[in-house]
C-alpha atoms as a PDB file:
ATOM      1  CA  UNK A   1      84.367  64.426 103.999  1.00  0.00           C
ATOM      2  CA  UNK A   2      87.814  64.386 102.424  1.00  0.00           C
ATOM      3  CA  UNK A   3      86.501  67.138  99.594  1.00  0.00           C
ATOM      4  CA  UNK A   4      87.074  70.442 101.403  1.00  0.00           C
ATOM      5  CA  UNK A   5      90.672  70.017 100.799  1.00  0.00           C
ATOM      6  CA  UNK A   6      90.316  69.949  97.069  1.00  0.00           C
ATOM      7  CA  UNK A   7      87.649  72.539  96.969  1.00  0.00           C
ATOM      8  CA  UNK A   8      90.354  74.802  99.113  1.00  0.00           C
ATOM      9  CA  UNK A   9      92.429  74.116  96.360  1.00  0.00           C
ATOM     10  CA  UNK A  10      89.852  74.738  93.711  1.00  0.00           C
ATOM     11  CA  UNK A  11      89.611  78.234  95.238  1.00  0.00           C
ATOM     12  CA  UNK A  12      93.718  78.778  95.203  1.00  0.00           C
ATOM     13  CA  UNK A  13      93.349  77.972  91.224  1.00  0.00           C
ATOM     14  CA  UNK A  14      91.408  80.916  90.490  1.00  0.00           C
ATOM     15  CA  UNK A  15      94.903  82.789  91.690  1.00  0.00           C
ATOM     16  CA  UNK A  16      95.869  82.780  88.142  1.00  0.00           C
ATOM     17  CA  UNK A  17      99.449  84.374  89.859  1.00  0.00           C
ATOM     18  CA  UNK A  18     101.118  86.868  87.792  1.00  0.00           C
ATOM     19  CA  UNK A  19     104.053  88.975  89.177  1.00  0.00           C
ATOM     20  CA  UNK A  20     103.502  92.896  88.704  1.00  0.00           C
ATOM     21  CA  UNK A  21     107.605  93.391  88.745  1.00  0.00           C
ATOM     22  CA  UNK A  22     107.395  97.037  89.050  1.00  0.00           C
ATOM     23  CA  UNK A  23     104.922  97.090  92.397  1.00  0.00           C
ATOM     24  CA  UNK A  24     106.025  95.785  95.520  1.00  0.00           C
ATOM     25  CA  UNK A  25     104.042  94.905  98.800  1.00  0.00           C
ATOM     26  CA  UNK A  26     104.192  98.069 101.025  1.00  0.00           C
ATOM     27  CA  UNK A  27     105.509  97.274 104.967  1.00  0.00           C
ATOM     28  CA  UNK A  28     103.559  95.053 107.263  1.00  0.00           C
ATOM     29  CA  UNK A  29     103.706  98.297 109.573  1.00  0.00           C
ATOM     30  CA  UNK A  30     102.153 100.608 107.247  1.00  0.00           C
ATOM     31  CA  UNK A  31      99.593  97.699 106.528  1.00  0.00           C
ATOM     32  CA  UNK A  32      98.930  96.697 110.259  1.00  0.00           C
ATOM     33  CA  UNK A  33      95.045  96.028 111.593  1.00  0.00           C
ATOM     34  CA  UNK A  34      94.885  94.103 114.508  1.00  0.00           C
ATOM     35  CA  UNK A  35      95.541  94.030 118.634  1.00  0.00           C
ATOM     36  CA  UNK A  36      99.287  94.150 119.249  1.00  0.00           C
ATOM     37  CA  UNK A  37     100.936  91.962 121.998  1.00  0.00           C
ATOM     38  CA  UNK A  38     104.174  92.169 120.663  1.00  0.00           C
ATOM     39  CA  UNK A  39     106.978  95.096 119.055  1.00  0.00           C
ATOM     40  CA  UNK A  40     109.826  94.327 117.107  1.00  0.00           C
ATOM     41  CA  UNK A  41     111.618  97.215 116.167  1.00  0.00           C
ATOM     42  CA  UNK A  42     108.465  99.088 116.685  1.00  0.00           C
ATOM     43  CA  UNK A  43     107.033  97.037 114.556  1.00  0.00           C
ATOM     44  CA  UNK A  44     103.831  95.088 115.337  1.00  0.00           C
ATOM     45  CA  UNK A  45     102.866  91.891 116.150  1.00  0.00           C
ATOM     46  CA  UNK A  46      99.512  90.958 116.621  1.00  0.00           C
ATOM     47  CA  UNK A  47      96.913  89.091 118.452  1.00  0.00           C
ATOM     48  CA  UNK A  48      95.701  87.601 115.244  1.00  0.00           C
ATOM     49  CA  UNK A  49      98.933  86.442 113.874  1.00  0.00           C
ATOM     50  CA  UNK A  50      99.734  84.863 116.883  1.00  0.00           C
ATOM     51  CA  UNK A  51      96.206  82.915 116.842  1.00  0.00           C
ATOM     52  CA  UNK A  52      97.525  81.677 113.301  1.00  0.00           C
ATOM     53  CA  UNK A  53     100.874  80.791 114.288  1.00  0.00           C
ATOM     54  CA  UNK A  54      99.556  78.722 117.144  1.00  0.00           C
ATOM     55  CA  UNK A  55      96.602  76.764 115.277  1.00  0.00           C
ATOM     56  CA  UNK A  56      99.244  75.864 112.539  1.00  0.00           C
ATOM     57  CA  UNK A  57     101.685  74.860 114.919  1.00  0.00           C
ATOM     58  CA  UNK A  58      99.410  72.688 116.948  1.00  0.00           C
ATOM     59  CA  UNK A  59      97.852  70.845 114.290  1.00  0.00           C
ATOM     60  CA  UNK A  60      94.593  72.771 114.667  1.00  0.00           C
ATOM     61  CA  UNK A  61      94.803  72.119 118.719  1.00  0.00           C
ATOM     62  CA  UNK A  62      95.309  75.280 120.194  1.00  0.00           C
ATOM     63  CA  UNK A  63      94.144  74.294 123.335  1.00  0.00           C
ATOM     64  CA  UNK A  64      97.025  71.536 123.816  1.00  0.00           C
ATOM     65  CA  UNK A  65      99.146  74.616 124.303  1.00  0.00           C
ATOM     66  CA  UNK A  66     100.685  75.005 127.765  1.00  0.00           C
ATOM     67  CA  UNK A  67     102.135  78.738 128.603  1.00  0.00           C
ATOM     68  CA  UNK A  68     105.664  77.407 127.861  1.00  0.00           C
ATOM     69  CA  UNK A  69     104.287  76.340 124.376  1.00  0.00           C
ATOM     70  CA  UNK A  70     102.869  79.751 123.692  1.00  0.00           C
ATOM     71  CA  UNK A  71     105.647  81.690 124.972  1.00  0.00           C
ATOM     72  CA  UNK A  72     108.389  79.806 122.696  1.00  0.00           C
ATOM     73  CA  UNK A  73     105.913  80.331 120.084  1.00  0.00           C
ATOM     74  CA  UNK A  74     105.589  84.018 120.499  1.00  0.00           C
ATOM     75  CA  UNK A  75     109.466  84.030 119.882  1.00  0.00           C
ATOM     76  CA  UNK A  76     109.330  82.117 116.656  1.00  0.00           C
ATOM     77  CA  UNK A  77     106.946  84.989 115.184  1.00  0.00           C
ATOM     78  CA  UNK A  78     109.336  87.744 116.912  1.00  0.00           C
ATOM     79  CA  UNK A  79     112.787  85.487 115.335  1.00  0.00           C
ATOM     80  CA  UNK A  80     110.349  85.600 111.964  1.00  0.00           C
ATOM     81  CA  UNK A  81     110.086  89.314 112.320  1.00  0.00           C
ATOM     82  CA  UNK A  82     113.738  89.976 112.721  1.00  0.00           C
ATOM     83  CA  UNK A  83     114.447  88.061 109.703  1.00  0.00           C
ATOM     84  CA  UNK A  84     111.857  89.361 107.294  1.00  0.00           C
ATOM     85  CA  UNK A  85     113.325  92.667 108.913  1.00  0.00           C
ATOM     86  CA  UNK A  86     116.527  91.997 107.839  1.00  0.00           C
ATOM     87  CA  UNK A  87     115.170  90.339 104.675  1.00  0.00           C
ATOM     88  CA  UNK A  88     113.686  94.251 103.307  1.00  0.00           C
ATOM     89  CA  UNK A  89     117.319  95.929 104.777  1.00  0.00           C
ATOM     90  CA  UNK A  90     119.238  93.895 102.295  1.00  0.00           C
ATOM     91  CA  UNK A  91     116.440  94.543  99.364  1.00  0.00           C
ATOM     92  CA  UNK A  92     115.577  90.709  99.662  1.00  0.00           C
ATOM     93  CA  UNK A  93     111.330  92.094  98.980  1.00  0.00           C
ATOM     94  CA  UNK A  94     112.191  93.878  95.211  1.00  0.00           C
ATOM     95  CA  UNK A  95     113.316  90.166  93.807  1.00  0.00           C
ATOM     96  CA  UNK A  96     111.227  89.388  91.236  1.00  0.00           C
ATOM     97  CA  UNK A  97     110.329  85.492  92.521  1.00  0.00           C
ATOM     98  CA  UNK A  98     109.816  87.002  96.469  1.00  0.00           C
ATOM     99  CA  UNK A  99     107.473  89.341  95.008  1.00  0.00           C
ATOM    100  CA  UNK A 100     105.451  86.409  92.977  1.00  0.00           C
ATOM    101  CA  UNK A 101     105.516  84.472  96.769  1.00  0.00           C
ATOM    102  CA  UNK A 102     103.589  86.720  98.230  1.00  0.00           C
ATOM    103  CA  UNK A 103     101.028  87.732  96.007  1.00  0.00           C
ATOM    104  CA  UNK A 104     100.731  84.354  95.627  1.00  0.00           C
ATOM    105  CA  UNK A 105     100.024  83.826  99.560  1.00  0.00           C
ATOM    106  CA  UNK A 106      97.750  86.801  99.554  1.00  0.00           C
ATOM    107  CA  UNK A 107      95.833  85.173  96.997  1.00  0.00           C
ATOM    108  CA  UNK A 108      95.671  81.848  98.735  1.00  0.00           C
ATOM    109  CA  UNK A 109      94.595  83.325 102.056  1.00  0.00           C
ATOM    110  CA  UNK A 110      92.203  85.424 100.856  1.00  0.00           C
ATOM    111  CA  UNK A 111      90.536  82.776  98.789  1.00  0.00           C
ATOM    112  CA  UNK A 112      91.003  80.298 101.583  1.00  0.00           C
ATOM    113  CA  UNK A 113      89.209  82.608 103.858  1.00  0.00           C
ATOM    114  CA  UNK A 114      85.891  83.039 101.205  1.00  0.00           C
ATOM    115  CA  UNK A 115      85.870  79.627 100.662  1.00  0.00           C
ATOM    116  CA  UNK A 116      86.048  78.530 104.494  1.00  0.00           C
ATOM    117  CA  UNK A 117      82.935  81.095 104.699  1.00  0.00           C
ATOM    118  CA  UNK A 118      80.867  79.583 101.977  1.00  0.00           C
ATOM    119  CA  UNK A 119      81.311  75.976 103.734  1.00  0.00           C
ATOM    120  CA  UNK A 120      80.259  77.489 107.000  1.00  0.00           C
ATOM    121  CA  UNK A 121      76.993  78.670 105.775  1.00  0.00           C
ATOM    122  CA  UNK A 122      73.909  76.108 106.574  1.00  0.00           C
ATOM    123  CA  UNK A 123      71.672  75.331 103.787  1.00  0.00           C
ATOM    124  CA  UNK A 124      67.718  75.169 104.393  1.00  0.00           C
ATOM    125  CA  UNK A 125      65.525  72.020 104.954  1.00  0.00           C
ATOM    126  CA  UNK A 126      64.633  71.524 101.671  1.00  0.00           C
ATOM    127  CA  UNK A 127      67.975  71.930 100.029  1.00  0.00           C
ATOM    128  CA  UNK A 128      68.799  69.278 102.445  1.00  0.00           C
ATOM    129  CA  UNK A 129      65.895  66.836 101.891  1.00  0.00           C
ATOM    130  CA  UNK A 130      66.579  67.661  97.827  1.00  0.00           C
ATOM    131  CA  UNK A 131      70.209  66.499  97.873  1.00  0.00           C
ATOM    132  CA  UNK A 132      69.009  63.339  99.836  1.00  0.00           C
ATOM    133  CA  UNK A 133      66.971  62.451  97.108  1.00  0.00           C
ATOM    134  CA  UNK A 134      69.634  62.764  94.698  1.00  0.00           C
ATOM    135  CA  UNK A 135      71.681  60.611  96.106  1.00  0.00           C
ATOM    136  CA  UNK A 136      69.132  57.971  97.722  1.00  0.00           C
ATOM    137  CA  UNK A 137      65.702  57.578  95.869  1.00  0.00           C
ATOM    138  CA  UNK A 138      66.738  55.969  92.920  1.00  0.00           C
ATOM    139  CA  UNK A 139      69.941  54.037  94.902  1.00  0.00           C
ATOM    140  CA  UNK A 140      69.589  50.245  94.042  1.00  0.00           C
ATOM    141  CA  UNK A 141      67.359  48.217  96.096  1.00  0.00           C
ATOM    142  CA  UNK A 142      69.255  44.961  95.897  1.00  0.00           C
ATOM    143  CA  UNK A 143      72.616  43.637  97.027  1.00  0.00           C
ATOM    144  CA  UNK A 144      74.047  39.968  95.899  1.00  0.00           C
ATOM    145  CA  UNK A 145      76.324  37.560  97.461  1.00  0.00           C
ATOM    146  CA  UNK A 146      78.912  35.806  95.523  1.00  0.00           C
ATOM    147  CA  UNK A 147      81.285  33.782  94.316  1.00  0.00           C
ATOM    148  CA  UNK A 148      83.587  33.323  91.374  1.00  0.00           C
ATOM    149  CA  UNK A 149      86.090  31.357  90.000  1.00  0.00           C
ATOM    150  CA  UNK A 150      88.333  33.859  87.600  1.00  0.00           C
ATOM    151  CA  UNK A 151      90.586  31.792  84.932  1.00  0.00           C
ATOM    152  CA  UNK A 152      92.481  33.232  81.665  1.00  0.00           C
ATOM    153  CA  UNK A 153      90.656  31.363  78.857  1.00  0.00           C
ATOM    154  CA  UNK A 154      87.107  30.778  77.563  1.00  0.00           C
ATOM    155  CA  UNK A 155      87.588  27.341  77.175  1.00  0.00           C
ATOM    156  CA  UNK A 156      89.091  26.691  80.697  1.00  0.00           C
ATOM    157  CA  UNK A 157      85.578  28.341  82.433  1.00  0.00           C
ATOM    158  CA  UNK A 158      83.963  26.449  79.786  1.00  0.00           C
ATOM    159  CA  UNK A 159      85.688  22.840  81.349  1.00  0.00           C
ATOM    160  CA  UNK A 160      84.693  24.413  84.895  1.00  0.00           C
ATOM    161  CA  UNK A 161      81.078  25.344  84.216  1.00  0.00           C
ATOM    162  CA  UNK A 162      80.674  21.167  82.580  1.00  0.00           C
ATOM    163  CA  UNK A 163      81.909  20.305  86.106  1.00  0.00           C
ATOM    164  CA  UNK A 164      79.633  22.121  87.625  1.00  0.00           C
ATOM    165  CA  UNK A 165      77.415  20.587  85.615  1.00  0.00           C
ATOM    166  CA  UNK A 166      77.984  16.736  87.019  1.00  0.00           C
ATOM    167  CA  UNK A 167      78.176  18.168  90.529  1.00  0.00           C
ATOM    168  CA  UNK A 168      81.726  19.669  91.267  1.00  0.00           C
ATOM    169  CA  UNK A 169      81.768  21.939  94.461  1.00  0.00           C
ATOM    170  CA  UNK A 170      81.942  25.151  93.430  1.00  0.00           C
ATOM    171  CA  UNK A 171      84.355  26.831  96.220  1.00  0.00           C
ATOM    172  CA  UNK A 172      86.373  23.557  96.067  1.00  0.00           C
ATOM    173  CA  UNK A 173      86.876  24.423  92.207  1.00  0.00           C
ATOM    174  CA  UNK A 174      87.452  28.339  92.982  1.00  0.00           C
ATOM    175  CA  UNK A 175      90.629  27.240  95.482  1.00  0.00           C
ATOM    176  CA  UNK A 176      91.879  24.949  92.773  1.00  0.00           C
ATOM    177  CA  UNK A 177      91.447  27.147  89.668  1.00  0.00           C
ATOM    178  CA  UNK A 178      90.915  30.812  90.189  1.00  0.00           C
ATOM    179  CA  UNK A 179      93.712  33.462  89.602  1.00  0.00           C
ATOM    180  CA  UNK A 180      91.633  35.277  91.678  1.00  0.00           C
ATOM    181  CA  UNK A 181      92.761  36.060  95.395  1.00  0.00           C
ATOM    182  CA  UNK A 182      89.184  35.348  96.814  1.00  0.00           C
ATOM    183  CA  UNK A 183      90.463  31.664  95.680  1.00  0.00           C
ATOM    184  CA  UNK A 184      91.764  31.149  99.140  1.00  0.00           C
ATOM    185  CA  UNK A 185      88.094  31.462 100.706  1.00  0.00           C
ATOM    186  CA  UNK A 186      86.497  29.790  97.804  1.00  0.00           C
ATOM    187  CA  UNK A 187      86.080  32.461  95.240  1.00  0.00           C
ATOM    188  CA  UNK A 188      84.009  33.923  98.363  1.00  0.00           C
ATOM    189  CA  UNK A 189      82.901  38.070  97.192  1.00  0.00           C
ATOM    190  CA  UNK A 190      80.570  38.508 100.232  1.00  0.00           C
ATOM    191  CA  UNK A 191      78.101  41.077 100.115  1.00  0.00           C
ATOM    192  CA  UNK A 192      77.720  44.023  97.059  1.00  0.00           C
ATOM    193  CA  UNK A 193      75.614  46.303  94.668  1.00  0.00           C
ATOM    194  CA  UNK A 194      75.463  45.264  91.249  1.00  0.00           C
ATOM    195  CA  UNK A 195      77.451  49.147  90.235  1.00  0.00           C
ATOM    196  CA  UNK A 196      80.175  47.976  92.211  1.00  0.00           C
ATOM    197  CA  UNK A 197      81.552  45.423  89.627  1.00  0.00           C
ATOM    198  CA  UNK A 198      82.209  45.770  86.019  1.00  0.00           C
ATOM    199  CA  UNK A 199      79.523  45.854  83.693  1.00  0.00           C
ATOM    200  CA  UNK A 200      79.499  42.369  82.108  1.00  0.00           C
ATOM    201  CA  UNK A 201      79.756  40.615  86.094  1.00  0.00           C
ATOM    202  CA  UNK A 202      77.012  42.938  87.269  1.00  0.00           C
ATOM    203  CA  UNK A 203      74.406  42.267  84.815  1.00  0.00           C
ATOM    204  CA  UNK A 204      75.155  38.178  84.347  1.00  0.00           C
ATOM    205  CA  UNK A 205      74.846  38.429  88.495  1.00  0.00           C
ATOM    206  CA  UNK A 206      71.534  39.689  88.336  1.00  0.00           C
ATOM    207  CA  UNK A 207      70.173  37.547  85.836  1.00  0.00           C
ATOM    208  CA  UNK A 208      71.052  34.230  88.558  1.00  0.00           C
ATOM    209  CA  UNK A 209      68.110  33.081  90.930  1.00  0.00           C
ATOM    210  CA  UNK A 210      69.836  32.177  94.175  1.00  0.00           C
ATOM    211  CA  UNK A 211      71.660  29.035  94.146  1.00  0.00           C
ATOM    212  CA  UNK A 212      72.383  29.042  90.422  1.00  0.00           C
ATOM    213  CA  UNK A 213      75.457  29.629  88.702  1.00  0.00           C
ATOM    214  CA  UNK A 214      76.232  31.358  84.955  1.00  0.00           C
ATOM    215  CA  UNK A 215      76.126  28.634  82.242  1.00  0.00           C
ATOM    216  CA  UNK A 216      78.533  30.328  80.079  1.00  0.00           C
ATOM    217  CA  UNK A 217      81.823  32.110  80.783  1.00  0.00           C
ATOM    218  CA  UNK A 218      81.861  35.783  81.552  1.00  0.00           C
ATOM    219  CA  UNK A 219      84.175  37.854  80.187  1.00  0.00           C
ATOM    220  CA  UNK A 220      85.546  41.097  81.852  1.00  0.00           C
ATOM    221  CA  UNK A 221      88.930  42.833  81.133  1.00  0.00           C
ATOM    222  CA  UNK A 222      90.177  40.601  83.989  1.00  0.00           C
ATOM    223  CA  UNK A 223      89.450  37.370  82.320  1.00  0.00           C
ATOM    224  CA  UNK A 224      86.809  35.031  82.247  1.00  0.00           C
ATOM    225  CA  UNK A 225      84.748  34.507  85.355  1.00  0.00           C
ATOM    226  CA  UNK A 226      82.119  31.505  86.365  1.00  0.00           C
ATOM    227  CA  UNK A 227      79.358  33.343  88.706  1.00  0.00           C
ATOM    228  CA  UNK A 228      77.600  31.450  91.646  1.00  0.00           C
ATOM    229  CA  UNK A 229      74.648  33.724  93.442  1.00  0.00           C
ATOM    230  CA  UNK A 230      74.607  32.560  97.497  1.00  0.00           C
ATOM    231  CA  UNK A 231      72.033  35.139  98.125  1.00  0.00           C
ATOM    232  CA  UNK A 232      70.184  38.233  97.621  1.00  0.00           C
ATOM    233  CA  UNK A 233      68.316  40.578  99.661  1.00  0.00           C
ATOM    234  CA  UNK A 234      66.748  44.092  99.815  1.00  0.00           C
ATOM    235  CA  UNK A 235      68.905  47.083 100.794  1.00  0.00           C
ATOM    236  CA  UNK A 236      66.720  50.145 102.608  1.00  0.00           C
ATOM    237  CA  UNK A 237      68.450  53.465 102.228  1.00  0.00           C
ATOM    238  CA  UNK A 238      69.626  55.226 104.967  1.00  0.00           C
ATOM    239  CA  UNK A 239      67.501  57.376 106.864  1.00  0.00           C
ATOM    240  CA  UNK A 240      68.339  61.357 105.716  1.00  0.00           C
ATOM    241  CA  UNK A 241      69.392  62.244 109.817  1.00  0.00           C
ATOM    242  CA  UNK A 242      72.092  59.086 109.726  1.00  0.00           C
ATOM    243  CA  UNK A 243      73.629  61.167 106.498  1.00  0.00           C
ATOM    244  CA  UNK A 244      72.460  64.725 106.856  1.00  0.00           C
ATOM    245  CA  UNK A 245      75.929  65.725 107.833  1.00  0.00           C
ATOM    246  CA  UNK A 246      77.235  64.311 104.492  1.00  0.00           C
ATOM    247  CA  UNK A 247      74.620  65.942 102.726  1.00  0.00           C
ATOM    248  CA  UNK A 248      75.464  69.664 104.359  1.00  0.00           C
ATOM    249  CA  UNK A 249      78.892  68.911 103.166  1.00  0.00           C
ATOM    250  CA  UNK A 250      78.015  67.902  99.284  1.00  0.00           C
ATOM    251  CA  UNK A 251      75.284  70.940  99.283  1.00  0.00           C
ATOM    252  CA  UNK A 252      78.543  73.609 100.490  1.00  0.00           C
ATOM    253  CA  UNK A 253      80.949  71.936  97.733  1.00  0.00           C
ATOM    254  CA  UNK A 254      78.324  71.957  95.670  1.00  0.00           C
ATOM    255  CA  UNK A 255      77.843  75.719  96.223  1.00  0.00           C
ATOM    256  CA  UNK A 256      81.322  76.678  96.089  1.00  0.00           C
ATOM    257  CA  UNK A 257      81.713  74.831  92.710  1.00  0.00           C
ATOM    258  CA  UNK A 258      78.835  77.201  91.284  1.00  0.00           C
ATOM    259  CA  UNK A 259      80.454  79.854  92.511  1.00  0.00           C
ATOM    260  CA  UNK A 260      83.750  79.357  90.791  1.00  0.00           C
ATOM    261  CA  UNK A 261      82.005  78.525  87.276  1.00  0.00           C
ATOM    262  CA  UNK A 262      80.048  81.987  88.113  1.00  0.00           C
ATOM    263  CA  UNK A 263      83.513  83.867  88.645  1.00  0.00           C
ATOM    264  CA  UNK A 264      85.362  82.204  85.789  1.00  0.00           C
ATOM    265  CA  UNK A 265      82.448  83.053  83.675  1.00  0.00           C
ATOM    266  CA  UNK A 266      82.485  86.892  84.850  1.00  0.00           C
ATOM    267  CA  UNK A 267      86.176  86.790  84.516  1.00  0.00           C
ATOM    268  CA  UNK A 268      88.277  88.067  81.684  1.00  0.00           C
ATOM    269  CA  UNK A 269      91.214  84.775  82.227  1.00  0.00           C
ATOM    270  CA  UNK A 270      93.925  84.505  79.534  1.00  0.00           C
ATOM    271  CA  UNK A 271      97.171  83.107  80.346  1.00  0.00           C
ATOM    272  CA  UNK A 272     100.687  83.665  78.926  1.00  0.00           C
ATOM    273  CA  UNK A 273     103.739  81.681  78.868  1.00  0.00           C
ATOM    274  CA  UNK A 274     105.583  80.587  81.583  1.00  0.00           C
ATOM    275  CA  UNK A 275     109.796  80.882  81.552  1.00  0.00           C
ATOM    276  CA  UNK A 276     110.140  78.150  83.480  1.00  0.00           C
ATOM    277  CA  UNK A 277     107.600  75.922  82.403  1.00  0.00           C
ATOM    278  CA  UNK A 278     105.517  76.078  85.652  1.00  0.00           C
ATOM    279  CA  UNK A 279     101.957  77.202  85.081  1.00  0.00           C
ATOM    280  CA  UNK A 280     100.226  80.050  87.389  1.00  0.00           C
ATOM    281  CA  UNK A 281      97.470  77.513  88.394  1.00  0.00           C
ATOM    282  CA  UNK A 282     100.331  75.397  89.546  1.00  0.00           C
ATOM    283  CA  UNK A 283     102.229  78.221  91.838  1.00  0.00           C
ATOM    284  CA  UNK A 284      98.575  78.545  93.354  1.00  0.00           C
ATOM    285  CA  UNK A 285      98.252  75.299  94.585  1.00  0.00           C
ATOM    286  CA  UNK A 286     101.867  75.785  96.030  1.00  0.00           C
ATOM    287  CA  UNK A 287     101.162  78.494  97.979  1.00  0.00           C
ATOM    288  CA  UNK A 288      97.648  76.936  99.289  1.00  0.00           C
ATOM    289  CA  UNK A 289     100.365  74.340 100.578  1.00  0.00           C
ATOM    290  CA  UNK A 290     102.268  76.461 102.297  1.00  0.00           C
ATOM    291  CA  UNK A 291      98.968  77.418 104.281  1.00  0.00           C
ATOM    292  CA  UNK A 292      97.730  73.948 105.130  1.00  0.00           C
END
């Protein structure tokens, strides 16, 4: 599911990134944890940097990597080294907006890293089999097929429905009238749920016994439509193992979610000003990006 990304992001917002001006982030040297494979000017390198390096570099396919990959690899971290190196020599780390960068990066991988955790954990049975309800037991047992004929004026649907009426086709009338694009296939709307459509076109829809059509123009905020039912039939819900994935994955956004409401609820937030304009939630995201 496409909602990890955003809940990643969720995460990077509680950064609320303020700048402490007169503090500065000590050495990586002085800081180091890890198995080295690598000096640069004595200073470390290490097993789990490189690990990161190479699963951003590979799009999360490490594996892909031959030896030549990892070597020239191993070089961009050293070539990175150098430079930061250089970077503290000419006093690069005491600007003000460096300093902001990486607390804001610390803040993004640390969150990042709870976050990924909280996702990871499985929920139990009956979490699972509760979130399936949810979502399925009261899901709408019916789905219609239809078509329409959409046209700008009242009176216009009015002329088509009279036509009708004395026996006009109906997807002969929908090719020659409709502003609608399902004009070219007869005003053709296949198969649906009544939620899926505005409300006015859902509930005339399922007021129609199959066959019939409406007998006076509905209006939506796209015009004003002329309804035929084809069909209607049942729809079973999916069984809970054909979605349980799905379900893990709501249950762990779900439960990062209440975590952050927890936390902000905890939290003493208050926010001040920003120069530039920017806000701290916004520098968050940013450096989130620069992780992804």
């Amino acid at each position: 599911m496409k909602r990890k990304a955003i809940t990643l992001a969720c995460a990077a917002a509680l950064a609320v990134a303020g700048c402490q001006h007169n503090s500065q982030p000590e050495p990586t040297s002085k800081a180091f944890v890890g198995t080295p494979i690598a000096y640069v000017n004595d200073e470390p390198i290490s097993q789990e940097m490189f690990d990161y390096h190479l699963e951003r570099r590979t799009g999360g396919q490490p594996q892909l990597a031959s030896e030549e990959d990892r070597q020239a690899l191993l070089q961009e971290l050293v070539d990175m080294a150098l430079l930061a190196q250089e970077a503290e020599r000419q006093g690069i780390a005491s600007r003000p907006d460096v300093i902001g960068q990486l607390h804001n990066l610390r803040l993004a991988v640390l969150a990042q890293a709870l976050v990924t955790g909280m996702l990871a954990e499985e929920p139990d049975e009956a979490a699972i089999q509760a979130e399936y309800d949810k979502h399925f037991k009261d899901q709408p047992r019916q789905e219609y097929h239809a078509r329409h004929i959409l046209v700008d004026s009242e009176e216009k649907a009015t002329e088509l429905i009279a036509q009708l009426d004395q026996g006009a086709d109906f997807a002969q009338l929908a090719e020659e009238n409709s502003t609608d694009s399902s004009s070219a296939n007869g005003g053709e709307l296949g198969w649906f749920q009544a939620e899926q459509m505005v409300q006015p076109f859902a509930e005339a829809v399922q007021q129609l016994s199959t066959g019939s059509y409406t007998k006076t123009p509905v209006q939506t905020q796209f015009g004003w439509h002329v309804i035929k039912l084809e069909d209607s039939r049942p729809v079973e819900p999916p069984p809970l193992e054909a979605v349980r994935q799905q379900l893990i994955a709501l249950l762990a956004q779900e439960r990062v979610e209440a975590r952050i409401e927890e936390l902000r609820r905890q939290a003493n937030i208050r926010t001040e000003p920003q120069k530039n304009g920017t806000s701290s939630l916004e520098e968050a995201h940013k450096a989130l990006d620069m992780l992804n």
